[in-house]
PDB file of N, CA and C in Angstrom:
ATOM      1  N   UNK A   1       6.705   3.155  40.018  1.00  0.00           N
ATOM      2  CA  UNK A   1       6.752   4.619  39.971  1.00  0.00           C
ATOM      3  C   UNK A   1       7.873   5.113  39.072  1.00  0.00           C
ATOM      4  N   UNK A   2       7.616   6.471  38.437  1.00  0.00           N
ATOM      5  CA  UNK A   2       8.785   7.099  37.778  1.00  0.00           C
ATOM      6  C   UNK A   2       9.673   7.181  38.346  1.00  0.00           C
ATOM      7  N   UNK A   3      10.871   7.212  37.663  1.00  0.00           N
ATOM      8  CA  UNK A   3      12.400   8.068  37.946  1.00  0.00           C
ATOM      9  C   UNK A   3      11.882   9.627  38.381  1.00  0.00           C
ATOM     10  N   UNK A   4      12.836   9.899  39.346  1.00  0.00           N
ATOM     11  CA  UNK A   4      12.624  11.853  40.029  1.00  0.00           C
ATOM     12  C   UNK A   4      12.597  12.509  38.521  1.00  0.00           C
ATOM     13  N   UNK A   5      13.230  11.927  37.575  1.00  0.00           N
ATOM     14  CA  UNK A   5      13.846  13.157  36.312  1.00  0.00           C
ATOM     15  C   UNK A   5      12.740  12.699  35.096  1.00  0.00           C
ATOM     16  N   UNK A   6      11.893  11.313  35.734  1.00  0.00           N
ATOM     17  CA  UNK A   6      11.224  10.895  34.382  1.00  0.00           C
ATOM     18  C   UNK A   6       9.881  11.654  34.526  1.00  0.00           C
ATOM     19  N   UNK A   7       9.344  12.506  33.116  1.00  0.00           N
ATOM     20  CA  UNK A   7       8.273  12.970  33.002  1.00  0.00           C
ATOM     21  C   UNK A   7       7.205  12.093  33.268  1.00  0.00           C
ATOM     22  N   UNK A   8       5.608  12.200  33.519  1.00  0.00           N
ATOM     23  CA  UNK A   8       4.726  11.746  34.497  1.00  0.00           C
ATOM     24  C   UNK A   8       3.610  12.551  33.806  1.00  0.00           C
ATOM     25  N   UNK A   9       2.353  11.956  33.398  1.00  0.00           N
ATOM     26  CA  UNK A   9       1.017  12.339  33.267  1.00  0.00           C
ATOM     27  C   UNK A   9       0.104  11.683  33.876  1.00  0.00           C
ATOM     28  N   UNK A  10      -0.744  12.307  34.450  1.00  0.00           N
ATOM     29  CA  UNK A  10      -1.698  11.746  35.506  1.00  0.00           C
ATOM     30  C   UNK A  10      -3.359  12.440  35.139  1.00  0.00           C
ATOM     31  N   UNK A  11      -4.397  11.318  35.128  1.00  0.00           N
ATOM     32  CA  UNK A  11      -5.697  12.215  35.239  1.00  0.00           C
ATOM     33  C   UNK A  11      -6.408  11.806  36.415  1.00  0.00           C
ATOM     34  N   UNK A  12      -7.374  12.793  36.575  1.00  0.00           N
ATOM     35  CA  UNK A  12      -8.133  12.905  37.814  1.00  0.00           C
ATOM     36  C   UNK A  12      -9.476  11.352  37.288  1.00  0.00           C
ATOM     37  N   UNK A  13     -10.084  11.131  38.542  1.00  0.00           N
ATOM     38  CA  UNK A  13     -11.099  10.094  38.256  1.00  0.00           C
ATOM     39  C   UNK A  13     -12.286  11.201  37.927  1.00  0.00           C
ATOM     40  N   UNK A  14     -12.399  11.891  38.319  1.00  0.00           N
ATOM     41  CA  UNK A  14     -14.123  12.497  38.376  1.00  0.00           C
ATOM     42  C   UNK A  14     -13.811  13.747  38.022  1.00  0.00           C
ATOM     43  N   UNK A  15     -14.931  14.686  37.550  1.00  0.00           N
ATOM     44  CA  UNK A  15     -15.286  16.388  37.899  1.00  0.00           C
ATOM     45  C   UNK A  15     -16.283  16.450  37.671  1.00  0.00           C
ATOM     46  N   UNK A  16     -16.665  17.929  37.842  1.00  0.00           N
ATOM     47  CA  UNK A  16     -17.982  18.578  37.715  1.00  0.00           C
ATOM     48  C   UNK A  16     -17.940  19.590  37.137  1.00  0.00           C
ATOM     49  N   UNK A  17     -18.367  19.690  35.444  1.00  0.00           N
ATOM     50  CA  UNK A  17     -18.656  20.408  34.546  1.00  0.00           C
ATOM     51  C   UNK A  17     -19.133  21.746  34.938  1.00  0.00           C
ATOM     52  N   UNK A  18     -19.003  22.402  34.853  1.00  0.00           N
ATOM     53  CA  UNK A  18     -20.000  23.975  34.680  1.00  0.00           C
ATOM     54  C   UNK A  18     -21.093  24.576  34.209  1.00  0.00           C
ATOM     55  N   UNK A  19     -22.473  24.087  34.752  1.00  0.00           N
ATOM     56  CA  UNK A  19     -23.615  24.066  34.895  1.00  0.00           C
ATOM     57  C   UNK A  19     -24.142  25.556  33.811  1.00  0.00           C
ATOM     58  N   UNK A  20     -23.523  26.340  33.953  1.00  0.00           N
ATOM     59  CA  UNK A  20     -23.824  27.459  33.080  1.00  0.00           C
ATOM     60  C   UNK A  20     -23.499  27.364  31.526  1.00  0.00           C
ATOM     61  N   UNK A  21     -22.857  26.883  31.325  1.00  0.00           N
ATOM     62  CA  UNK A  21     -22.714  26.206  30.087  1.00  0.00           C
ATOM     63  C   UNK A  21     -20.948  26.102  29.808  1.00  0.00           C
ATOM     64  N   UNK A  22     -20.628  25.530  28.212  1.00  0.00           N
ATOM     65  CA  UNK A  22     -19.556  25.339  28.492  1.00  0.00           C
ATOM     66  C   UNK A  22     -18.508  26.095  28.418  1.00  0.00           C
ATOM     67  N   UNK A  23     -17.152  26.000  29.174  1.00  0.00           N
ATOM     68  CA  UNK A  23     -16.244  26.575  29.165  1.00  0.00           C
ATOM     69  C   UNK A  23     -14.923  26.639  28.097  1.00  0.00           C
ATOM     70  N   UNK A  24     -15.419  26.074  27.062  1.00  0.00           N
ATOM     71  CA  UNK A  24     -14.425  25.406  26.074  1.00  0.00           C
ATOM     72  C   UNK A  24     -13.077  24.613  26.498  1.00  0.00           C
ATOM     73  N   UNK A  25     -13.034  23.713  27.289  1.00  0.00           N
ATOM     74  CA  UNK A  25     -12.369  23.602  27.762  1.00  0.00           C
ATOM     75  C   UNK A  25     -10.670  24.461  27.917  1.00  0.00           C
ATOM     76  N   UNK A  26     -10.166  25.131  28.685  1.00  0.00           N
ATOM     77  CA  UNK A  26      -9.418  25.774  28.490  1.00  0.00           C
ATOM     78  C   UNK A  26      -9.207  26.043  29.997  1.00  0.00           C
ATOM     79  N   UNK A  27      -7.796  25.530  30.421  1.00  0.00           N
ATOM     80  CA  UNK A  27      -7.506  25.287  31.984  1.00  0.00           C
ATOM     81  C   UNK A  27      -6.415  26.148  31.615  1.00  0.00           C
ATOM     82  N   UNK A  28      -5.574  26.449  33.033  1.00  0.00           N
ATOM     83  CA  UNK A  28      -4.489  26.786  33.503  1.00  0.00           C
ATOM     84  C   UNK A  28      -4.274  25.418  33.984  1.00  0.00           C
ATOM     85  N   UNK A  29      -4.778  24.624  34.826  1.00  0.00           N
ATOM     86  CA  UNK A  29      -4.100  24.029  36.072  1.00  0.00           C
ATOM     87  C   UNK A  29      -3.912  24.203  37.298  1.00  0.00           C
ATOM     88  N   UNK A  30      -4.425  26.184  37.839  1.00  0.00           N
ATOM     89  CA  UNK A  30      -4.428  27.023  38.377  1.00  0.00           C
ATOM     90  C   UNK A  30      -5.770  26.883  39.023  1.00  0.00           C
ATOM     91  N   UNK A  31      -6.783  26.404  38.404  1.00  0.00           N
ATOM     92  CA  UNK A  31      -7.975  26.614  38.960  1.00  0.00           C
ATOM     93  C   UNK A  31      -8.148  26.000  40.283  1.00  0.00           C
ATOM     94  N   UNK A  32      -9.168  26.377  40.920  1.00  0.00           N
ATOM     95  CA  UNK A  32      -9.856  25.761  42.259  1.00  0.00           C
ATOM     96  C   UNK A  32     -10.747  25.241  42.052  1.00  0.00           C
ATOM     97  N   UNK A  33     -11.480  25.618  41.190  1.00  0.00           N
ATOM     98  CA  UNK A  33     -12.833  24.659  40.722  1.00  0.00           C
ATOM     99  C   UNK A  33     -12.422  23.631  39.843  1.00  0.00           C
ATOM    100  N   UNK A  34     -12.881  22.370  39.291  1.00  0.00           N
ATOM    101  CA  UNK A  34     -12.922  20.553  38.943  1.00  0.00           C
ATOM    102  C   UNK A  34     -14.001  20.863  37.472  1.00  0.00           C
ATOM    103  N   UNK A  35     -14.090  22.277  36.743  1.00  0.00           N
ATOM    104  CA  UNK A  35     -14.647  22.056  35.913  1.00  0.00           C
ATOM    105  C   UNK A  35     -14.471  21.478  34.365  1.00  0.00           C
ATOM    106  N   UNK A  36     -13.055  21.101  34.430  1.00  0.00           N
ATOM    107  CA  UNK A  36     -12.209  20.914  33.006  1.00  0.00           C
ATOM    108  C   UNK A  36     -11.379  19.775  33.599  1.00  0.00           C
ATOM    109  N   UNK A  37     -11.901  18.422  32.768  1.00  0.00           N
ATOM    110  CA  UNK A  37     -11.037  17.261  32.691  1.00  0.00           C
ATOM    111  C   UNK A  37      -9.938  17.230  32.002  1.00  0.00           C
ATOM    112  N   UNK A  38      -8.704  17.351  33.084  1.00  0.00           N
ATOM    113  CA  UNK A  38      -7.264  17.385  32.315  1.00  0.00           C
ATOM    114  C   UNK A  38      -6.363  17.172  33.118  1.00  0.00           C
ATOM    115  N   UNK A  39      -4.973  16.388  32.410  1.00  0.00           N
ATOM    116  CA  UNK A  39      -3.956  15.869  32.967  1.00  0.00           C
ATOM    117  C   UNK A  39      -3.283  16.751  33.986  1.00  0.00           C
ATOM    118  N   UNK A  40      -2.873  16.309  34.788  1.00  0.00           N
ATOM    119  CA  UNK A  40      -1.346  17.003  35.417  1.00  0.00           C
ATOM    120  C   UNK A  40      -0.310  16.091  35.122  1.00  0.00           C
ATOM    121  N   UNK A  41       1.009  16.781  34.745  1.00  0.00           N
ATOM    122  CA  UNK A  41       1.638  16.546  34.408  1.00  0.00           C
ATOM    123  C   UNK A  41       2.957  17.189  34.852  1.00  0.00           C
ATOM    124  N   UNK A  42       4.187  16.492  35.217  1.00  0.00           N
ATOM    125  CA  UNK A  42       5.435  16.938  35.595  1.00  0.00           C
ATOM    126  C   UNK A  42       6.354  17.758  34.480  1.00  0.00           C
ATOM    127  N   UNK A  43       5.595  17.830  32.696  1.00  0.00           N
ATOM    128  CA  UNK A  43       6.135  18.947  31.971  1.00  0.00           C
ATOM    129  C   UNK A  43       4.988  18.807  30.718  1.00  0.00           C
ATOM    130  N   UNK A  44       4.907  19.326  29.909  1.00  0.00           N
ATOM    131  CA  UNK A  44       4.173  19.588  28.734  1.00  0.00           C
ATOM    132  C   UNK A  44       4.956  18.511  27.529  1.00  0.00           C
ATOM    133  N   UNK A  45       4.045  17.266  26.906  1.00  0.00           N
ATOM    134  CA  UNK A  45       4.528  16.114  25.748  1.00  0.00           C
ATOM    135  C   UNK A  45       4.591  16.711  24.647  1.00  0.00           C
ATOM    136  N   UNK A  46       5.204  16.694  23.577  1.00  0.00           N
ATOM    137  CA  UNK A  46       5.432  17.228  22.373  1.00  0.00           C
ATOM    138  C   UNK A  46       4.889  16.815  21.544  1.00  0.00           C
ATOM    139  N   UNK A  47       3.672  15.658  22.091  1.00  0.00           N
ATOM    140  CA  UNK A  47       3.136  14.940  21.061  1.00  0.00           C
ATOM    141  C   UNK A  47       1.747  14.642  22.144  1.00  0.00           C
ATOM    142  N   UNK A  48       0.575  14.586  21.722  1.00  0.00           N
ATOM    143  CA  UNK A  48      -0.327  14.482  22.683  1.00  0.00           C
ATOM    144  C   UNK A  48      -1.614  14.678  21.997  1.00  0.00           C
ATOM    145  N   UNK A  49      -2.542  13.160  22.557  1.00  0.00           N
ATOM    146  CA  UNK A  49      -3.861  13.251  21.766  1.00  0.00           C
ATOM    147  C   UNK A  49      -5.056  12.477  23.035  1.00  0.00           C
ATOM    148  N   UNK A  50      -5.866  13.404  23.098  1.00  0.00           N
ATOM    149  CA  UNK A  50      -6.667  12.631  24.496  1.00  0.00           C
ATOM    150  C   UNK A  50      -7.839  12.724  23.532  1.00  0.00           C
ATOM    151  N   UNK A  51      -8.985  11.480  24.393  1.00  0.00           N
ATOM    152  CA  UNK A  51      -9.945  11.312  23.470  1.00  0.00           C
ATOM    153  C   UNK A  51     -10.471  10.777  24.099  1.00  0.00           C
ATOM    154  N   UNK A  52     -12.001  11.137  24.658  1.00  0.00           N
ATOM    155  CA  UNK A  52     -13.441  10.726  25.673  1.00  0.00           C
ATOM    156  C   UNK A  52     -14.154   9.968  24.819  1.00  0.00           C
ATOM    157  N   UNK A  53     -14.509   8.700  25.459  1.00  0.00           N
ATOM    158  CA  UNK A  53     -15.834   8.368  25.010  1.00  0.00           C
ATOM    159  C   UNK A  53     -16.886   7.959  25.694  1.00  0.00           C
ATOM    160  N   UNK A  54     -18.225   8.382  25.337  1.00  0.00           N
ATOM    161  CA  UNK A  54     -19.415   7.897  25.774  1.00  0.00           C
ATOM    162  C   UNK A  54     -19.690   6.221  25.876  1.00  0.00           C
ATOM    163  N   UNK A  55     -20.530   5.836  27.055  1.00  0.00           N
ATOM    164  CA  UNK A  55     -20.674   4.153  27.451  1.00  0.00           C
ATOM    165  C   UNK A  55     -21.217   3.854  26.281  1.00  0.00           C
ATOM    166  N   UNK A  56     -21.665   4.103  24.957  1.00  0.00           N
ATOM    167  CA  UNK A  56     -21.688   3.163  24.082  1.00  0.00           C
ATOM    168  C   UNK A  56     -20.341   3.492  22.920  1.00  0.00           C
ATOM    169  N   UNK A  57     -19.776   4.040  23.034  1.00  0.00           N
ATOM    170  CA  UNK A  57     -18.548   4.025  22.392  1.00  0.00           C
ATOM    171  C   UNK A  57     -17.654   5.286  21.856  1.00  0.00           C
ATOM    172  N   UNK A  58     -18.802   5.655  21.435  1.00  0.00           N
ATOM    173  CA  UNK A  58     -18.792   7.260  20.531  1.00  0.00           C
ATOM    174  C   UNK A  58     -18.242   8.332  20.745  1.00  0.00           C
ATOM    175  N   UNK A  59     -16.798   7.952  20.345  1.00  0.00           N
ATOM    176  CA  UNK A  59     -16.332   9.528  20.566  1.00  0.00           C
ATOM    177  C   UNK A  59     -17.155  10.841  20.782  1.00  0.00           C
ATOM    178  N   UNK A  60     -16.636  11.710  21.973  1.00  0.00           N
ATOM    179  CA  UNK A  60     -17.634  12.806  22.418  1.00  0.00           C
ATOM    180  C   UNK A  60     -16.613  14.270  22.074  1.00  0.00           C
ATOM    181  N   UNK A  61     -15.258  13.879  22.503  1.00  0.00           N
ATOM    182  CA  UNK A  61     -14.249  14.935  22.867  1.00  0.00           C
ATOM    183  C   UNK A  61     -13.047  14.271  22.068  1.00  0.00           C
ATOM    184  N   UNK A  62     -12.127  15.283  21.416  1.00  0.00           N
ATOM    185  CA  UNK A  62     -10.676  15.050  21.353  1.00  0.00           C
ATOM    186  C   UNK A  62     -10.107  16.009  21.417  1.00  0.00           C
ATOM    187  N   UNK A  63      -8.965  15.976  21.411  1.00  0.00           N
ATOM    188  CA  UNK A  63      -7.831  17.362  21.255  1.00  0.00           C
ATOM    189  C   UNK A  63      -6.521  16.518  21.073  1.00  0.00           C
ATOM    190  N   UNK A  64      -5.565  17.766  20.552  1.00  0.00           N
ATOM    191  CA  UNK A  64      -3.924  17.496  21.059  1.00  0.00           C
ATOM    192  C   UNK A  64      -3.284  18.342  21.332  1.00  0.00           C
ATOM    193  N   UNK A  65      -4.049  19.397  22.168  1.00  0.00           N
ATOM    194  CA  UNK A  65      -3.740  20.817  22.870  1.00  0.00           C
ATOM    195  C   UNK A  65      -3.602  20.183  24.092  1.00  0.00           C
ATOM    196  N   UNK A  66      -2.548  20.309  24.857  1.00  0.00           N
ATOM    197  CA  UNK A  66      -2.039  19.950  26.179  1.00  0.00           C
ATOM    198  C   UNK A  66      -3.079  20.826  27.055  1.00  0.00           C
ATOM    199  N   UNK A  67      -3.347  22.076  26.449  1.00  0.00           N
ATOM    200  CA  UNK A  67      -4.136  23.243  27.540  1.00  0.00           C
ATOM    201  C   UNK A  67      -5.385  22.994  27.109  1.00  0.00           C
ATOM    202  N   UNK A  68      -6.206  21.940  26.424  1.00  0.00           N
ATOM    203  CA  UNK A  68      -7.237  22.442  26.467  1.00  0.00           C
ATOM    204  C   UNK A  68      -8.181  21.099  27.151  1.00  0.00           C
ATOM    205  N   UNK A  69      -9.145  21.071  28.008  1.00  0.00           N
ATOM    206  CA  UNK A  69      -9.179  19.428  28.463  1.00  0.00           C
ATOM    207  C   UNK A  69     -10.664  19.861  28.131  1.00  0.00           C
ATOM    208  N   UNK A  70     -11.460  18.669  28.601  1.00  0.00           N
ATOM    209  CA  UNK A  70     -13.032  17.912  28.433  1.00  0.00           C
ATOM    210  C   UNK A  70     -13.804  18.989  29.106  1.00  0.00           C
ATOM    211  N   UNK A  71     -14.149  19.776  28.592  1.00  0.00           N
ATOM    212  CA  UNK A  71     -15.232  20.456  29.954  1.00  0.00           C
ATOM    213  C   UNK A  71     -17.038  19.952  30.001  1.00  0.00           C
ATOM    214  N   UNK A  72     -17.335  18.581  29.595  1.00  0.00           N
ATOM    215  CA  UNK A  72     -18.077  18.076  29.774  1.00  0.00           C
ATOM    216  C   UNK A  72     -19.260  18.410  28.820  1.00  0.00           C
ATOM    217  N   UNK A  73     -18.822  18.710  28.018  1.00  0.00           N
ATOM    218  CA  UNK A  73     -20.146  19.240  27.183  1.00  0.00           C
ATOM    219  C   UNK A  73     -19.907  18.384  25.714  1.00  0.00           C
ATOM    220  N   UNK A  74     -20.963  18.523  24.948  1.00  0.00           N
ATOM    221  CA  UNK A  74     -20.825  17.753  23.852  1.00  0.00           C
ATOM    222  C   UNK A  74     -22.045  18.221  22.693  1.00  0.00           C
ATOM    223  N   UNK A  75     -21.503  19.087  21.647  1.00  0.00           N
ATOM    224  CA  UNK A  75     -22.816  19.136  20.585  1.00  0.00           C
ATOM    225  C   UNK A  75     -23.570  20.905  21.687  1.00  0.00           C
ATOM    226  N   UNK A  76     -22.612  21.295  22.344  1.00  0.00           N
ATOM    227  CA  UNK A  76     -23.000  22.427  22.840  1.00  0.00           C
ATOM    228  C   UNK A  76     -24.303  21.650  24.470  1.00  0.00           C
ATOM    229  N   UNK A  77     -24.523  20.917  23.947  1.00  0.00           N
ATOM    230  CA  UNK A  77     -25.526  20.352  25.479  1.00  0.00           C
ATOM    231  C   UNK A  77     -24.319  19.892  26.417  1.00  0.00           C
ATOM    232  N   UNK A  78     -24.596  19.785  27.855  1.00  0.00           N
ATOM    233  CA  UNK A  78     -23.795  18.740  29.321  1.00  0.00           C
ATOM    234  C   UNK A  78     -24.335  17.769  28.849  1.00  0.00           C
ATOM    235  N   UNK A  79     -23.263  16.920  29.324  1.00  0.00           N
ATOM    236  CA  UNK A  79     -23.112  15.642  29.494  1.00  0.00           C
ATOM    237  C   UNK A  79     -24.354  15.018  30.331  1.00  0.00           C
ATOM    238  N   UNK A  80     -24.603  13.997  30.606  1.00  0.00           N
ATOM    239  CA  UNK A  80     -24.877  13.346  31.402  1.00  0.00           C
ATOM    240  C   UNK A  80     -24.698  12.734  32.553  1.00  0.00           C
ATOM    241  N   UNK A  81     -24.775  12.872  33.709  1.00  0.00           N
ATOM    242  CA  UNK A  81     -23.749  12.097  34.821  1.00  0.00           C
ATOM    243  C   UNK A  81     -23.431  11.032  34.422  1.00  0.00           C
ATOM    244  N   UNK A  82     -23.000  10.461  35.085  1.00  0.00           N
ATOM    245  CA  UNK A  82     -21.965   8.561  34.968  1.00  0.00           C
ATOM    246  C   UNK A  82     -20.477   9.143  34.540  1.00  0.00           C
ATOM    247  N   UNK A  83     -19.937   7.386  33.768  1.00  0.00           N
ATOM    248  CA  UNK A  83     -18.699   7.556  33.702  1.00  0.00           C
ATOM    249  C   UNK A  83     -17.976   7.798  32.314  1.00  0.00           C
ATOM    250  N   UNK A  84     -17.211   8.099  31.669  1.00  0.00           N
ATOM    251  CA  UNK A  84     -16.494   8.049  30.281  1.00  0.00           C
ATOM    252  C   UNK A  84     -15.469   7.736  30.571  1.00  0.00           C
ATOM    253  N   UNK A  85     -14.999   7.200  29.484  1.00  0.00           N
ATOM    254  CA  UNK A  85     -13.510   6.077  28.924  1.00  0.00           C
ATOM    255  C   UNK A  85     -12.931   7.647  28.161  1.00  0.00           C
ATOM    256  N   UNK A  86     -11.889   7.535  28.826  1.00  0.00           N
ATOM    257  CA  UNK A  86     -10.855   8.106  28.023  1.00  0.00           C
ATOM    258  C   UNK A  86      -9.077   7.617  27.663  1.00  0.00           C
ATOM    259  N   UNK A  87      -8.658   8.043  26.576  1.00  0.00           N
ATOM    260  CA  UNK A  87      -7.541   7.631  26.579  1.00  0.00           C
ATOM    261  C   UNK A  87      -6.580   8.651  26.117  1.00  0.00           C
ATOM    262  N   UNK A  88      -4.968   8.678  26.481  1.00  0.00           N
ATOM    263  CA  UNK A  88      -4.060   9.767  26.018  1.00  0.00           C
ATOM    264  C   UNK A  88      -2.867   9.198  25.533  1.00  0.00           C
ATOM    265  N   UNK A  89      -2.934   9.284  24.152  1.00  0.00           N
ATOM    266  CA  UNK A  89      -1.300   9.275  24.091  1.00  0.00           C
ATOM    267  C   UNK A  89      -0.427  10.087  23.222  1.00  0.00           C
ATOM    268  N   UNK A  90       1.103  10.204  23.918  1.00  0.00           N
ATOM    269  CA  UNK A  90       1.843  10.777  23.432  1.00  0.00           C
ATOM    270  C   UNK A  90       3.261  10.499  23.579  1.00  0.00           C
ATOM    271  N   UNK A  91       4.123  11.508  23.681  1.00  0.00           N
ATOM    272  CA  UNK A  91       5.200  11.252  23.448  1.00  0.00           C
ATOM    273  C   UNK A  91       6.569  12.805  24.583  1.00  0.00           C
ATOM    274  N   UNK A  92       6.786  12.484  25.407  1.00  0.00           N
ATOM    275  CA  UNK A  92       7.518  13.843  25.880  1.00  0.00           C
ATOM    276  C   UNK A  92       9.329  14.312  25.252  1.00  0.00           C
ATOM    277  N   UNK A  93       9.523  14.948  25.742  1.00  0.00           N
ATOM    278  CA  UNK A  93      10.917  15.575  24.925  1.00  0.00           C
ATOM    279  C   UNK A  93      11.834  14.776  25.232  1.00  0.00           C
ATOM    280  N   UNK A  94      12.051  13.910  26.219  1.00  0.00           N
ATOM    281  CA  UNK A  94      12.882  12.854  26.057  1.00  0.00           C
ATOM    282  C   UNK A  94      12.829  11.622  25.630  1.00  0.00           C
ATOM    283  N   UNK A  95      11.803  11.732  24.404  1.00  0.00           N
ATOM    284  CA  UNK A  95      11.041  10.294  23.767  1.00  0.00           C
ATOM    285  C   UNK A  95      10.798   9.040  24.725  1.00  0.00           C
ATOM    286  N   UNK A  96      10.266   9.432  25.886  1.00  0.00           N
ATOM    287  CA  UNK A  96       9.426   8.726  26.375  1.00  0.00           C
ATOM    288  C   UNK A  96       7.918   8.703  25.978  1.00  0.00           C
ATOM    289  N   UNK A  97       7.452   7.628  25.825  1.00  0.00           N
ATOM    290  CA  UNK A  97       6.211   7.909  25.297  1.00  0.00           C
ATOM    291  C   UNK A  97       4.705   7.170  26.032  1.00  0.00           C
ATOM    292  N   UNK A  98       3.707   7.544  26.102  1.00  0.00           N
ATOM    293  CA  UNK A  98       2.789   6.957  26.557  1.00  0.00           C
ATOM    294  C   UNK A  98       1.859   6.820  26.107  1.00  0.00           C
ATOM    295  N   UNK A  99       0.808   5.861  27.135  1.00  0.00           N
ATOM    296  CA  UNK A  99      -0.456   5.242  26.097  1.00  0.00           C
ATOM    297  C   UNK A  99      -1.348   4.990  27.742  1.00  0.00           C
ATOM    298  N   UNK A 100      -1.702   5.714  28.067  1.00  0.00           N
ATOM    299  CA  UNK A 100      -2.710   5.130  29.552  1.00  0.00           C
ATOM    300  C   UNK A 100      -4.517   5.556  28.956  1.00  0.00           C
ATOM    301  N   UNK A 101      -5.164   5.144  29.741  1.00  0.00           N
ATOM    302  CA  UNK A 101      -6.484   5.159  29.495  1.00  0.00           C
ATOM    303  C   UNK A 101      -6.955   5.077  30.982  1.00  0.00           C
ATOM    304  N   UNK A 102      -8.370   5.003  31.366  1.00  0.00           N
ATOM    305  CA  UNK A 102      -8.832   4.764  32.415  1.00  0.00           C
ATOM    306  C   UNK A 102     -10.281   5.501  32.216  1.00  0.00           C
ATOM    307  N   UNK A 103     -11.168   5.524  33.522  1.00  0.00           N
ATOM    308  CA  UNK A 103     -12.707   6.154  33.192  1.00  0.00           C
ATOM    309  C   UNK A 103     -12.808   7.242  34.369  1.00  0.00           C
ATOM    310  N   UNK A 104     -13.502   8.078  34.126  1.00  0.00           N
ATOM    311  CA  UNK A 104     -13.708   9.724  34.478  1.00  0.00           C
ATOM    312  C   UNK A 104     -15.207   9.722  34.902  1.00  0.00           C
ATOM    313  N   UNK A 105     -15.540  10.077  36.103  1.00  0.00           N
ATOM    314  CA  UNK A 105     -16.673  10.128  36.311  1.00  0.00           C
ATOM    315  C   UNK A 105     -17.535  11.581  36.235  1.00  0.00           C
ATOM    316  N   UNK A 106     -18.235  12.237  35.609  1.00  0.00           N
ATOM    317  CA  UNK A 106     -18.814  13.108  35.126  1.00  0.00           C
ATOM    318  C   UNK A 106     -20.083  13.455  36.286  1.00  0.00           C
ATOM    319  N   UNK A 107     -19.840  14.290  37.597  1.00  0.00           N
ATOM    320  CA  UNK A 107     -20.191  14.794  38.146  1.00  0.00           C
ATOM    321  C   UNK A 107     -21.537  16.098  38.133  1.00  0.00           C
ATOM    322  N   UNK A 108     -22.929  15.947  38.355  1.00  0.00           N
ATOM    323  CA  UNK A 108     -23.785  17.287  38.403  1.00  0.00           C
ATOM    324  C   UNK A 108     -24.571  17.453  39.409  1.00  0.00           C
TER     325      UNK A 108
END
């Protein structure tokens, strides 16, 4: 586990996109609803690049907007249920830097 003072990014395993179509991804963090795949985090990285991919490989999603996460859509169509590979890395203000990955399960 981190140090109390060491910055920390974390993603969720699963959500569930927004059936009405998409939301561009664009969170607060604030929400109650699981419709935007995105980190929590103990402060905002100064450097930051997340990037989904589909089970045969193919990049679907990227960004390096801390505020803006996956809202499950791709080419303007939803996703598909199952799972996607994603990975994030960056770098926070005390040049700590990271590199985690893991898979997201895409909920409808």
């Amino acid at each position: 586990p981190a140090a109390a003072d060491e910055p920390e990014i974390k993603f969720p395993t699963a959500f569930s996109p927004n059936m009405t179509g998409s939301v561009g991804g664009n969170y607060t963090g604030l929400e109650s609803n699981n419709d935007v795949f995105h980190p929590y985090r103990s402060e905002n990285p100064v450097e930051y690049l997340l990037r989904i991919f589909n089970r045969n490989g193919h990049l679907i999603f990227e960004t390096n907007d801390i505020n803006i996460g996956w809202d499950g859509y791709y080419n303007g169509k939803i996703c598909d249920q199952g799972v996607y590979v994603w990975r994030a890395i960056g770098r926070f203000t005390n040049g700590k830097q990271f590199d985690v990955k893991g898979n997201v399960t895409l909920l409808r």
